[in-house]
Protein backbone atom coordinates (compact mmCIF):
# COMPACT_ATOMS: atom_id res chain seq x y z
CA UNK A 1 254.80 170.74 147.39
CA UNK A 2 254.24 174.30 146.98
CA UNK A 3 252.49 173.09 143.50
CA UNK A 4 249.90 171.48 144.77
CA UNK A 5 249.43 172.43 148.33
CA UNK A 6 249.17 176.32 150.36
CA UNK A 7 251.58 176.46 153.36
CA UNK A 8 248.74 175.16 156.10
CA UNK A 9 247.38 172.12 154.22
CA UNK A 10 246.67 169.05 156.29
CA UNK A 11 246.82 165.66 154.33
CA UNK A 12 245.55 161.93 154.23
CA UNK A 13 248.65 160.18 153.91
CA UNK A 14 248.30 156.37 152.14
CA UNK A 15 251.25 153.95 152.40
CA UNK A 16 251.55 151.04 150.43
CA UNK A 17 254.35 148.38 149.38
CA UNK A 18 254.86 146.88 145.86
CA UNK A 19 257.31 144.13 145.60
CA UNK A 20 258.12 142.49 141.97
CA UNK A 21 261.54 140.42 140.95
CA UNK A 22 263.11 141.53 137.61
CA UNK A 23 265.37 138.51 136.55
CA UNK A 24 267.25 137.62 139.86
CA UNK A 25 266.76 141.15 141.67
CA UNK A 26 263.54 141.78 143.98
CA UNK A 27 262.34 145.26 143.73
CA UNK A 28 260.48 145.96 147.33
CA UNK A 29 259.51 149.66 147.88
CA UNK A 30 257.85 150.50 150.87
CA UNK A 31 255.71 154.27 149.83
CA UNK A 32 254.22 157.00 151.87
CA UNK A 33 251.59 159.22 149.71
CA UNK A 34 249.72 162.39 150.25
CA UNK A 35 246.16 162.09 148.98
CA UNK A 36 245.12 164.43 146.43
CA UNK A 37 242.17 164.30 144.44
CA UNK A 38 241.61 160.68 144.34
CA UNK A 39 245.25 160.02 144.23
CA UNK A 40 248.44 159.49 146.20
CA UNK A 41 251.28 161.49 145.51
CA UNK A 42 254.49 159.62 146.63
CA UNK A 43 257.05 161.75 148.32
CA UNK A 44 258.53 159.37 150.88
CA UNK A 45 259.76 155.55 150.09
CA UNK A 46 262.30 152.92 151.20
CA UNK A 47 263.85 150.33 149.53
CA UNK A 48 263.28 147.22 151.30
CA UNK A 49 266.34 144.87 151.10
CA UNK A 50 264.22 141.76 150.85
CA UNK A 51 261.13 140.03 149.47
CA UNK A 52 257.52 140.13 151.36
CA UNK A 53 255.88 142.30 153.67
CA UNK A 54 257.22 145.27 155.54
CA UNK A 55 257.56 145.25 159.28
CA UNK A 56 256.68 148.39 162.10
CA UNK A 57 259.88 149.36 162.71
CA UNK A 58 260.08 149.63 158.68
CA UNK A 59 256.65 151.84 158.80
CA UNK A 60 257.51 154.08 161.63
CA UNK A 61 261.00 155.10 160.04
CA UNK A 62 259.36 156.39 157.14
CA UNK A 63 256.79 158.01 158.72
CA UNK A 64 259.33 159.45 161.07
CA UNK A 65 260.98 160.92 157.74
CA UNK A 66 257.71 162.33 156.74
CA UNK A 67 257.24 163.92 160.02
CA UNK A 68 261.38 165.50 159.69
CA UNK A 69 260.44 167.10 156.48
CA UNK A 70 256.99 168.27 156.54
CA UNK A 71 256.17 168.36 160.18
CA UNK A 72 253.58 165.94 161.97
CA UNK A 73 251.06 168.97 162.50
CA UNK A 74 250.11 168.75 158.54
CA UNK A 75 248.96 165.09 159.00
CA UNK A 76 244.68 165.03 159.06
CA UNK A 77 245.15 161.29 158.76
């Protein structure tokens, strides 16, 4: 992070799930982005073990992650 951000940045954060099948496999990822610039930055995702939408408890454990590595005092939003 240290590439992009100083030590006291606060950040956007975007989260958004994809969800695609590639022959009999669904692909669901569930992502948490900083904004930067126009864009997200992934740096926190979960695989979701089936097809469709992601539920709260889903949402809260990765933000929860978020929060373990980077602390919730850098979130602006």
């Amino acid at each position: 992070m240290g590439l992009f951000f100083n030590e006291k940045a606060h950040w956007y954060l975007t989260m958004d799930r994809t969800n695609w099948k590639y022959g009999n496999l669904n692909i669901n990822i569930l992502m948490l982005g900083i904004c930067y610039k126009g864009r997200a930055i992934p740096v926190c995702w979960s695989m979701l073990n089936k097809k469709g939408n992601s539920n709260t408890a889903e949402r809260i454990e990765l933000v929860s992650r978020f929060m373990s590595i980077f602390g919730k005092e850098r979130i602006k939003g």
